[in-house]
Each structure stands twice: as C-alpha cells, then as structure tokens.
C-alpha atoms as a PDB file:
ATOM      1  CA  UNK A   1       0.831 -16.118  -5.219  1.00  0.00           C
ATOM      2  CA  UNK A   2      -1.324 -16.469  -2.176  1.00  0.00           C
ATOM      3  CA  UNK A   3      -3.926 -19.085  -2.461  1.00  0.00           C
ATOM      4  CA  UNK A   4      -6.075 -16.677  -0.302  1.00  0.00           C
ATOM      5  CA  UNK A   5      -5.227 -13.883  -2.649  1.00  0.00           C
ATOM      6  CA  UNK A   6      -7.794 -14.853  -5.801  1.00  0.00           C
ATOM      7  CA  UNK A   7     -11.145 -16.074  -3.253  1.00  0.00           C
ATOM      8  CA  UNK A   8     -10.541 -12.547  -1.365  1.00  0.00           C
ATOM      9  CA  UNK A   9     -10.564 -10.876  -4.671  1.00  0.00           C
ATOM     10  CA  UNK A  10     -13.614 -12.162  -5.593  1.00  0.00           C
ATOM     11  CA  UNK A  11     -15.079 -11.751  -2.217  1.00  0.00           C
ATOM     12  CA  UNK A  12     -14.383  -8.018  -2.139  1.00  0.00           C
ATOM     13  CA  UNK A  13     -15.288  -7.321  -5.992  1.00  0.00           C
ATOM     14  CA  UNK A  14     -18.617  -9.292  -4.563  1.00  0.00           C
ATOM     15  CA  UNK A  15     -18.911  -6.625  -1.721  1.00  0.00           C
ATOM     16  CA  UNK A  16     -18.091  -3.467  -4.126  1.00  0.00           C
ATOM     17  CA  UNK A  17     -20.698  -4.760  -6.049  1.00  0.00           C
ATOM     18  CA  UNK A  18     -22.891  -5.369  -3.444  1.00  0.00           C
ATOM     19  CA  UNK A  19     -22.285  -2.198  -1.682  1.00  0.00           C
ATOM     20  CA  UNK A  20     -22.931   0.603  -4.702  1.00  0.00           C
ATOM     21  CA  UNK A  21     -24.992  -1.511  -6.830  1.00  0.00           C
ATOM     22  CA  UNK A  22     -27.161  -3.303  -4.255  1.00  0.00           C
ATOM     23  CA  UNK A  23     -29.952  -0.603  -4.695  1.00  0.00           C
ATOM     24  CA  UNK A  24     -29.764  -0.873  -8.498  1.00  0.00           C
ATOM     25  CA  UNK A  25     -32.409  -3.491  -8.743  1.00  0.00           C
ATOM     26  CA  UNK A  26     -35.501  -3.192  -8.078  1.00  0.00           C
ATOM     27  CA  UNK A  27     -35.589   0.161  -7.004  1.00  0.00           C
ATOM     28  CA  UNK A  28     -38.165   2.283  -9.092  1.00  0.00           C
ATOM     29  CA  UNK A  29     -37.071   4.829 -10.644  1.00  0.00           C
ATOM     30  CA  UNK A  30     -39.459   7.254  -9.394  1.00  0.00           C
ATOM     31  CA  UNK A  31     -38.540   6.598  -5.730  1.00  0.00           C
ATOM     32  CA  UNK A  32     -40.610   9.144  -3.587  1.00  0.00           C
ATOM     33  CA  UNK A  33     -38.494  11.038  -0.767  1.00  0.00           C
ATOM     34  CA  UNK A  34     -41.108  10.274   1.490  1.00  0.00           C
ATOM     35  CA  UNK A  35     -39.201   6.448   1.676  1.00  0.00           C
ATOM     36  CA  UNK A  36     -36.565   6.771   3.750  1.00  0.00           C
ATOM     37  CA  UNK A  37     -33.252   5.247   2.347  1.00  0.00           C
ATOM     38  CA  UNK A  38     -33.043   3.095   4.795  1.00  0.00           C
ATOM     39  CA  UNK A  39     -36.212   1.566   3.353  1.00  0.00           C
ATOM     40  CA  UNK A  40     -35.358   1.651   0.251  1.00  0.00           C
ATOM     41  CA  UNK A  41     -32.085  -0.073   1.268  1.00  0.00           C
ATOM     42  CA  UNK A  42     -34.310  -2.455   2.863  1.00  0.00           C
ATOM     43  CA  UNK A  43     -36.136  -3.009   0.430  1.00  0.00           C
ATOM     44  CA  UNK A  44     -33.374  -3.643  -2.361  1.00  0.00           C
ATOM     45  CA  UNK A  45     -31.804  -6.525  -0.431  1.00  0.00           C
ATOM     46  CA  UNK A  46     -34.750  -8.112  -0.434  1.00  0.00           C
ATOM     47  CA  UNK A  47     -35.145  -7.373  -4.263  1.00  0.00           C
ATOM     48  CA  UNK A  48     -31.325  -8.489  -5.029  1.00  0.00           C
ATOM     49  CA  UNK A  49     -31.386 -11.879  -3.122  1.00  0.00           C
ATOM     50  CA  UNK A  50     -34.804 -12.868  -4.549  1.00  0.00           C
ATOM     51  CA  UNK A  51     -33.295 -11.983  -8.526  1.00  0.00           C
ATOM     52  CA  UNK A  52     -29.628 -13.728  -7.463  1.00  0.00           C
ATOM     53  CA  UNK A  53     -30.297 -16.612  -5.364  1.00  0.00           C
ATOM     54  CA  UNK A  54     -30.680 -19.900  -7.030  1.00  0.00           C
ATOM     55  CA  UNK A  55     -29.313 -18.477 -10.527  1.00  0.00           C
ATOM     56  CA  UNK A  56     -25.865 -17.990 -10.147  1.00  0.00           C
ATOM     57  CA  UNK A  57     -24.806 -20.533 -12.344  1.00  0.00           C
ATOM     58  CA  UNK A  58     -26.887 -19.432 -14.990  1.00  0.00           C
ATOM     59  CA  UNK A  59     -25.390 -15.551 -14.590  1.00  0.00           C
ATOM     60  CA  UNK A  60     -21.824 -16.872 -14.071  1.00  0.00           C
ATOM     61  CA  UNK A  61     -22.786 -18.752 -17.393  1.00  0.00           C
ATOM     62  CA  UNK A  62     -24.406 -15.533 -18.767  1.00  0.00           C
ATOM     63  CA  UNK A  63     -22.509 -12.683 -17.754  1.00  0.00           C
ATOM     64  CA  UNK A  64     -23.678 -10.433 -20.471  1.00  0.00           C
ATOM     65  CA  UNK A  65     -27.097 -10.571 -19.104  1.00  0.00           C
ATOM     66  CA  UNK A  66     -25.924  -9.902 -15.724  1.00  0.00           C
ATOM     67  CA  UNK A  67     -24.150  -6.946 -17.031  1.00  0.00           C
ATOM     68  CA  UNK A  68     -26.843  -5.731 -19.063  1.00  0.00           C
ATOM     69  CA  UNK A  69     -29.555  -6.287 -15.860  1.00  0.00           C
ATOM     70  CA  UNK A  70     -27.104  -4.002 -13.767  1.00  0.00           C
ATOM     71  CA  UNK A  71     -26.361  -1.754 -16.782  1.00  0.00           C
ATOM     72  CA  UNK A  72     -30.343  -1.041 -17.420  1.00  0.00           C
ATOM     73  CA  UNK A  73     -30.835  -0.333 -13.913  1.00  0.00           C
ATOM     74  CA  UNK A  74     -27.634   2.289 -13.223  1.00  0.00           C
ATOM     75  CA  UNK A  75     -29.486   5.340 -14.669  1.00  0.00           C
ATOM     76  CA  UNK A  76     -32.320   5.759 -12.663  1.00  0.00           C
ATOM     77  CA  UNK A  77     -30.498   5.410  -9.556  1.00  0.00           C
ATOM     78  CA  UNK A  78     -26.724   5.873  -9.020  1.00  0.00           C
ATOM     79  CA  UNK A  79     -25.572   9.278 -10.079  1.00  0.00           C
ATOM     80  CA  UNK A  80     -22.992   8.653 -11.901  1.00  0.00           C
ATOM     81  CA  UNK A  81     -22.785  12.466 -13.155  1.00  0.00           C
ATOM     82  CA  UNK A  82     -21.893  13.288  -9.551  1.00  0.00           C
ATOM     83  CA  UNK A  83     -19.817  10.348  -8.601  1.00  0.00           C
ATOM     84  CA  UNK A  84     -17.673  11.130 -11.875  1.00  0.00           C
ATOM     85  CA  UNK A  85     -17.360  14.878 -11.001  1.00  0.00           C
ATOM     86  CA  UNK A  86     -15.615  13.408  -7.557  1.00  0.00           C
ATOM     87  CA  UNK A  87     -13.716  11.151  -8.940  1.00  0.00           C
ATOM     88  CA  UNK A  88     -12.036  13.661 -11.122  1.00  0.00           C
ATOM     89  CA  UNK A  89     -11.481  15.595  -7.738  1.00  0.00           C
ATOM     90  CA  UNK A  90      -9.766  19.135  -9.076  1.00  0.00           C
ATOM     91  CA  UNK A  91      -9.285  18.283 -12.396  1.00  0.00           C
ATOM     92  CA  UNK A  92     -12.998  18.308 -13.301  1.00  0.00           C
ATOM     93  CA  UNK A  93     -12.501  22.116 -13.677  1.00  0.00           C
ATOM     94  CA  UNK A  94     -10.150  21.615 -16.681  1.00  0.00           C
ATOM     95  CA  UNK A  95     -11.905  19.365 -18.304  1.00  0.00           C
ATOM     96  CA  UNK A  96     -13.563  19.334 -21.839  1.00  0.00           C
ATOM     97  CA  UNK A  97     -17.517  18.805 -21.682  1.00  0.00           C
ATOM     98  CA  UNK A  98     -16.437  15.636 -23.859  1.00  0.00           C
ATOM     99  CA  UNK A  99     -13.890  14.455 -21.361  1.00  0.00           C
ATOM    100  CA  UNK A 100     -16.003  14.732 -18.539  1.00  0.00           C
ATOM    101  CA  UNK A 101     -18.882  12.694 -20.312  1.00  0.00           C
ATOM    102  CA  UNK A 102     -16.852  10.042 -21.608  1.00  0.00           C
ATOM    103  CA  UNK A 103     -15.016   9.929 -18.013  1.00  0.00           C
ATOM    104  CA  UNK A 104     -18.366   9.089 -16.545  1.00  0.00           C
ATOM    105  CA  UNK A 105     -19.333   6.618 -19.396  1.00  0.00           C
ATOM    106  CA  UNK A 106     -15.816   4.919 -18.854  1.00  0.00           C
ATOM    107  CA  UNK A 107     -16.112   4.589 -15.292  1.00  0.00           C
ATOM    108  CA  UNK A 108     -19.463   3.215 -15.648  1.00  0.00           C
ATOM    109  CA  UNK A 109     -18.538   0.414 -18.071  1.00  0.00           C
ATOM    110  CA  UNK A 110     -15.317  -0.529 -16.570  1.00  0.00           C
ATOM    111  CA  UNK A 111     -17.307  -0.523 -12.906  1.00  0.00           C
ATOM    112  CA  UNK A 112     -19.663  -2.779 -14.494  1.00  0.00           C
ATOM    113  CA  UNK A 113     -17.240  -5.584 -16.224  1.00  0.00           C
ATOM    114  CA  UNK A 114     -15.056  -5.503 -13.304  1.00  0.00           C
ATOM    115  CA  UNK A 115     -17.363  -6.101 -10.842  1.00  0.00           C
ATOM    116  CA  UNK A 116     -20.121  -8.125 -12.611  1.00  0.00           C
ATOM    117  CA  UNK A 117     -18.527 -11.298 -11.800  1.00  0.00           C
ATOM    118  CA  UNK A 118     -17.519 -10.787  -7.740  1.00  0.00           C
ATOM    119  CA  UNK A 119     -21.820 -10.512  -7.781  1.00  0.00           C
ATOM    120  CA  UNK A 120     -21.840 -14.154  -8.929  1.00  0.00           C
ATOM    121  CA  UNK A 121     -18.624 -15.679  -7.119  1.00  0.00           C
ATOM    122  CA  UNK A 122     -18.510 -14.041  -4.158  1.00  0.00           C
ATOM    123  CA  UNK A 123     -20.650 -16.597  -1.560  1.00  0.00           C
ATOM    124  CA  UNK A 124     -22.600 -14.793   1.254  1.00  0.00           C
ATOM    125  CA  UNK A 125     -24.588 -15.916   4.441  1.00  0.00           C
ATOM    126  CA  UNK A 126     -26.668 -12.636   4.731  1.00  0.00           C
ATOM    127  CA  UNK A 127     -27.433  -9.271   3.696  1.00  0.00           C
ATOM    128  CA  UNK A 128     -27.762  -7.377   6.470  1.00  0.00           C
ATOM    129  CA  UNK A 129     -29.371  -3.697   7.019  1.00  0.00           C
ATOM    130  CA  UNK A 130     -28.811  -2.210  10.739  1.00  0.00           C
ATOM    131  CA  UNK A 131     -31.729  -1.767  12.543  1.00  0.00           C
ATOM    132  CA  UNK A 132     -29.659   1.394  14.410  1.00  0.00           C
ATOM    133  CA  UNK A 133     -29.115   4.254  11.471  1.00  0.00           C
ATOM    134  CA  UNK A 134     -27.132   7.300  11.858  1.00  0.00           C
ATOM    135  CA  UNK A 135     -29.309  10.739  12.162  1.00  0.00           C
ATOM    136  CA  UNK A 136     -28.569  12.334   9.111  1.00  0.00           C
ATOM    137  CA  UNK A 137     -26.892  15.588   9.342  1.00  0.00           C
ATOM    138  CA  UNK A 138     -28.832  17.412   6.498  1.00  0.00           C
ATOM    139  CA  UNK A 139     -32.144  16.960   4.592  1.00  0.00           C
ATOM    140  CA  UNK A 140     -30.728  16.408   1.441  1.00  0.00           C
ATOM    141  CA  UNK A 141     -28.323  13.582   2.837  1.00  0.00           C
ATOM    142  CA  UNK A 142     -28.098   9.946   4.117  1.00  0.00           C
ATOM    143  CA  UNK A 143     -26.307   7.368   4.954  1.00  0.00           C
ATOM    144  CA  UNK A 144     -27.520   3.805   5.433  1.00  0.00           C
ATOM    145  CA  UNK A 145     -25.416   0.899   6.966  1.00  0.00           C
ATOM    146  CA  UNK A 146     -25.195  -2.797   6.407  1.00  0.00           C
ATOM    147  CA  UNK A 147     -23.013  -5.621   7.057  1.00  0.00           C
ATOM    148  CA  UNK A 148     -22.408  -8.599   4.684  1.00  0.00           C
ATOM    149  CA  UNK A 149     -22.260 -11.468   5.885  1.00  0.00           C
ATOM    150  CA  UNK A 150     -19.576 -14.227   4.709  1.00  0.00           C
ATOM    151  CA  UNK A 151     -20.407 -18.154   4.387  1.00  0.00           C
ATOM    152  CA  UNK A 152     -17.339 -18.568   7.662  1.00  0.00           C
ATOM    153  CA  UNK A 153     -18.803 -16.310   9.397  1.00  0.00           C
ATOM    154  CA  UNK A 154     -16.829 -12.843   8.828  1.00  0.00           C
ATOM    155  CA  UNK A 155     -18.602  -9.426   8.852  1.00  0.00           C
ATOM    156  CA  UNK A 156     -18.266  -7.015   6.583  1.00  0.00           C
ATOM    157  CA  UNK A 157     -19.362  -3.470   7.087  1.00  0.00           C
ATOM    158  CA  UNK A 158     -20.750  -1.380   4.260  1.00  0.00           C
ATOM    159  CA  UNK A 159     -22.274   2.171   4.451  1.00  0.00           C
ATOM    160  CA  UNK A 160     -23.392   3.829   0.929  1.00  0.00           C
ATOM    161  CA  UNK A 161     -24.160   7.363   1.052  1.00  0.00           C
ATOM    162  CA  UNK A 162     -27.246   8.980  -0.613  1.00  0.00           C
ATOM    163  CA  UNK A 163     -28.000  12.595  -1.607  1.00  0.00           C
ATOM    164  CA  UNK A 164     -31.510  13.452  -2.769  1.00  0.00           C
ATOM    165  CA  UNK A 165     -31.218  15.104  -6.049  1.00  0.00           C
ATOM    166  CA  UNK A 166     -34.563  16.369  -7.794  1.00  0.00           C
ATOM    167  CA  UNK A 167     -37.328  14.566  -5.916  1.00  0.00           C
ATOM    168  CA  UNK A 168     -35.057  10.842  -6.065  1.00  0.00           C
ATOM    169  CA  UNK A 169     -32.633   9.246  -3.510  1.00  0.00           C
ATOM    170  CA  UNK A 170     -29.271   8.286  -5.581  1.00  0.00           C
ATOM    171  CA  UNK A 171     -26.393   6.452  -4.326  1.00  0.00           C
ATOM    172  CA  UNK A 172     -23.271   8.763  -4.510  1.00  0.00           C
ATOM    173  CA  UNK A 173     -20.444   6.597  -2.672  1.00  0.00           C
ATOM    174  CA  UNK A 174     -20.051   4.095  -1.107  1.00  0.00           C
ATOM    175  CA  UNK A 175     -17.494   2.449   2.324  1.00  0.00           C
ATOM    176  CA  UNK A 176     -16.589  -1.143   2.390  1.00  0.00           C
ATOM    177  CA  UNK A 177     -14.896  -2.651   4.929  1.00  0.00           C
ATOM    178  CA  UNK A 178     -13.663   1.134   6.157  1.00  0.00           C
ATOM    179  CA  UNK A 179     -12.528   1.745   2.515  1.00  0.00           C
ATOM    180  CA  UNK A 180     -13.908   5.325   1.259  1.00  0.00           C
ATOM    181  CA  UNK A 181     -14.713   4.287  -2.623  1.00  0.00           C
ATOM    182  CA  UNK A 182     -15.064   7.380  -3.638  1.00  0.00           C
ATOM    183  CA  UNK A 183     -12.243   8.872  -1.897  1.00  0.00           C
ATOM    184  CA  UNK A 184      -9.906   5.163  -3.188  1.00  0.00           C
ATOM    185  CA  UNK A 185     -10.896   5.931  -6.621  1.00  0.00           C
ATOM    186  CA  UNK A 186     -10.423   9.530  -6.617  1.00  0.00           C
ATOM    187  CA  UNK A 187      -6.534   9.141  -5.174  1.00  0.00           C
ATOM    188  CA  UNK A 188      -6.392   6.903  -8.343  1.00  0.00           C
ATOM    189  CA  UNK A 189      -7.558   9.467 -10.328  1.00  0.00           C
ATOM    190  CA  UNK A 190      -4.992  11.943  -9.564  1.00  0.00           C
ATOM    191  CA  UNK A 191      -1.859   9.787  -8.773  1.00  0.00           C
ATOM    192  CA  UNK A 192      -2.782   8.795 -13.157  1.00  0.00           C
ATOM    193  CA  UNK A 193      -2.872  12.018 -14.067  1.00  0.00           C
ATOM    194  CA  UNK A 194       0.611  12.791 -12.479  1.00  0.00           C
ATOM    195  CA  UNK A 195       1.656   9.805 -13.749  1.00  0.00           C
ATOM    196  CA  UNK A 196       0.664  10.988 -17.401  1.00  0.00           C
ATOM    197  CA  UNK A 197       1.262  14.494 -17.542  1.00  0.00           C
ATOM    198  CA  UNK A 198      -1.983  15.310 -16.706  1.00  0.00           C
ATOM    199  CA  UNK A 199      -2.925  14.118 -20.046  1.00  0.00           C
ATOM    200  CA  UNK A 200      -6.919  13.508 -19.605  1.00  0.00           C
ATOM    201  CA  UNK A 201      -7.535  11.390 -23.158  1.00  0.00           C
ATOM    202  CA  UNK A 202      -4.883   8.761 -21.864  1.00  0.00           C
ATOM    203  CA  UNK A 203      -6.099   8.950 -18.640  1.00  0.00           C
ATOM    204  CA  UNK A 204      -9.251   8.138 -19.378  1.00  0.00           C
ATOM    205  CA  UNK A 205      -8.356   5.392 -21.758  1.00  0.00           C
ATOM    206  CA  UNK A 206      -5.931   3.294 -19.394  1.00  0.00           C
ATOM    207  CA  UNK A 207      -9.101   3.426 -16.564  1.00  0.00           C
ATOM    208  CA  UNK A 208      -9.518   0.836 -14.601  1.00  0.00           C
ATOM    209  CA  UNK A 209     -11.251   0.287 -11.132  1.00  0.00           C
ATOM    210  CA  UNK A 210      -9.670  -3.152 -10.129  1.00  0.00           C
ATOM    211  CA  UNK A 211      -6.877  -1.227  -8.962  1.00  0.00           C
ATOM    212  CA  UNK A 212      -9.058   0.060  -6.287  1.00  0.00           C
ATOM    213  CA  UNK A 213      -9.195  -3.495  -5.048  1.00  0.00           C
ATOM    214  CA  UNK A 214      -5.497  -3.742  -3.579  1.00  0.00           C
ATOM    215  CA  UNK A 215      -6.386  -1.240  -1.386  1.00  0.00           C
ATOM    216  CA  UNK A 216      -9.433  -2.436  -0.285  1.00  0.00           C
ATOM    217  CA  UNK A 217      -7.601  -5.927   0.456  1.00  0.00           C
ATOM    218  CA  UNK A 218      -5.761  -4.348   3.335  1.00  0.00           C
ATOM    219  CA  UNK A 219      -8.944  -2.489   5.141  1.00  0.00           C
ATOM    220  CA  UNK A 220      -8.981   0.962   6.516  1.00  0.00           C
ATOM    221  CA  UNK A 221     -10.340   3.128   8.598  1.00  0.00           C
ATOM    222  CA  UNK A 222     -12.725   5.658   6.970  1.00  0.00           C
END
C-alpha cells in the first residue's frame, strides 16, 4: 500500500467533513435570510475552529461525543430530506415512503461515522472563506467558496451550495477539491442498484459513503 495512501485518506475525509458539515456548528437554527451565506459561512469557521482547536485529542479520544455534537446539530441545518432525494437520483420515484426515510437516516449515520474521525486527524493551517463570491443566479440559491488550507502548504478548494428553504439557508451539496459530492454519491447510488437488481432494502443496507473517497483521491473537475 502507499504510505501516502492512509494520511490522504484522512486528509480528504477531514475536508468532506469540513466542507458539508462546517456550517453545522454554531449556526442557529433560526438563521434569518437577511444573513447572507457567505456570512453565515463566515461565521461558522470561526465557530468550528474555536469548538476544535486545542481538543482534538480529547475528541479523537471521545469520538462518540464528536459524533453526537455533529449529529445534534445536522437537523437544523443540512437538508438531508433534499440531499437524500438527489442521491437517489431517478429511483426516488419508486421508492416506498419507508425506503426513502430510512435512505436519508442511513446516509446520515453512515456520513457521520465515516467522517467523524477525518474532523479530528486531518491537520489544517487555515480555514479560508473568499473574499470574491460568485453572484448567485437565483434568490433562492447560493454558493459560497473556501479553500482549506493544509499544514505543507497545499490548497484545497471547497464550494457548498445552499438553497433557502422556508425562511432558513441549508446546505444541499457540497465540491471538494473539483469533486461534485452530490453528483459522486449519486453515481454510487445507481451503479448499487444495478449492481443489486435494483433491490432498494439491500441497497440501502450495504450503504456506505467511504467509497466516495477513491474518487475524490484522484480530483476532478466539477
């Protein structure tokens, strides 16, 4: 195996983690509109690094609490309704109401024990928000970009989308490093349920997100 191959793991579970549950915080969870996303993004690093830095011992020590800090704030702010309804792409419309909702609870827990542990291994220099935003191209949209910063120096772009739903900015995808998340994980989706028989139970119950990460070891372009 490539000695690189298990420090760039944890580096890019540490920027998945970083990039769709960075706002998860300290965000409240009656976020007025009037705040743009970008200050609210802006406003989250500042929130994360103060809660992380100078305790990751203790969380890498104490995972569960970790998980259950991320897992209490994932409600109010990423919607996972929506981001589960894209991930099952065109087979959402076939669905049982009780596949669907345990979909979304399965890709919620899975995101959060995968991924809990790249928040406490993976070893930045700086959170970074742009100062120069893209326009957004309709009300009810945003994007927001950011670059993590790595301890040698290497940058790595993120860009998590928004969509306001109800009166509340929630995170709906997420790019790292020009990997589309929600586009990685919905491929997944589909190449399982070919792979199955379109069989949605075992689907479901063989989920896993770290097989996103192979793909987001190479790069792309999104």
């Amino acid at each position: 195996m490539n000695r690189l191959y298990l420090p760039l793991r944890s580096l890019l579970a540490g920027l998945l983690l970083a990039g769709l549950l960075l706002a998860l915080f300290a965000l409240p969870a009656s976020a007025a509109p009037e705040r743009t996303p970008e200050q609210l993004i802006r406003h989250s690093v500042e929130e994360l690094t103060g809660q992380i830095e100078g305790r990751r011992d203790y969380f890498a020590d104490n995972l569960d609490e970790l998980k259950a800090l991320v897992d209490d704030s994932l409600d109010d702010i990423a919607d996972f309704r929506y981001i589960g309804a894209s991930v099952m792409g065109r087979y959402f419309q076939n669905a049982s109401p009780q596949q669907r909702s345990r979909f979304v609870e399965t890709f919620r827990q899975t995101l959060i024990d995968t991924y809990t542990r790249g928040l406490v291994t993976f070893d930045y220099r700086e959170l970074r928000v742009l100062d120069a935003q893209r326009a957004p191209r309709h009300e009810d949209q945003a994007s927001v970009d950011m670059e993590v910063v790595a301890m040698d120096g290497t940058v790595y772009p993120v860009s998590y989308s928004l969509r306001l739903s109800g009166d509340e900015w929630k995170v709906v995808n997420v790019i790292v490093n020009g990997i589309n998340l929600g586009l990685t994980f919905r491929n997944q989706f589909d190449q399982a349920m070919r792979d199955q028989g379109r069989d949605y139970d075992a689907v479901i119950d063989g989920w896993s997100p770290e097989l996103a990460v192979e793909e987001l070891e190479e790069g792309g372009d999104a």
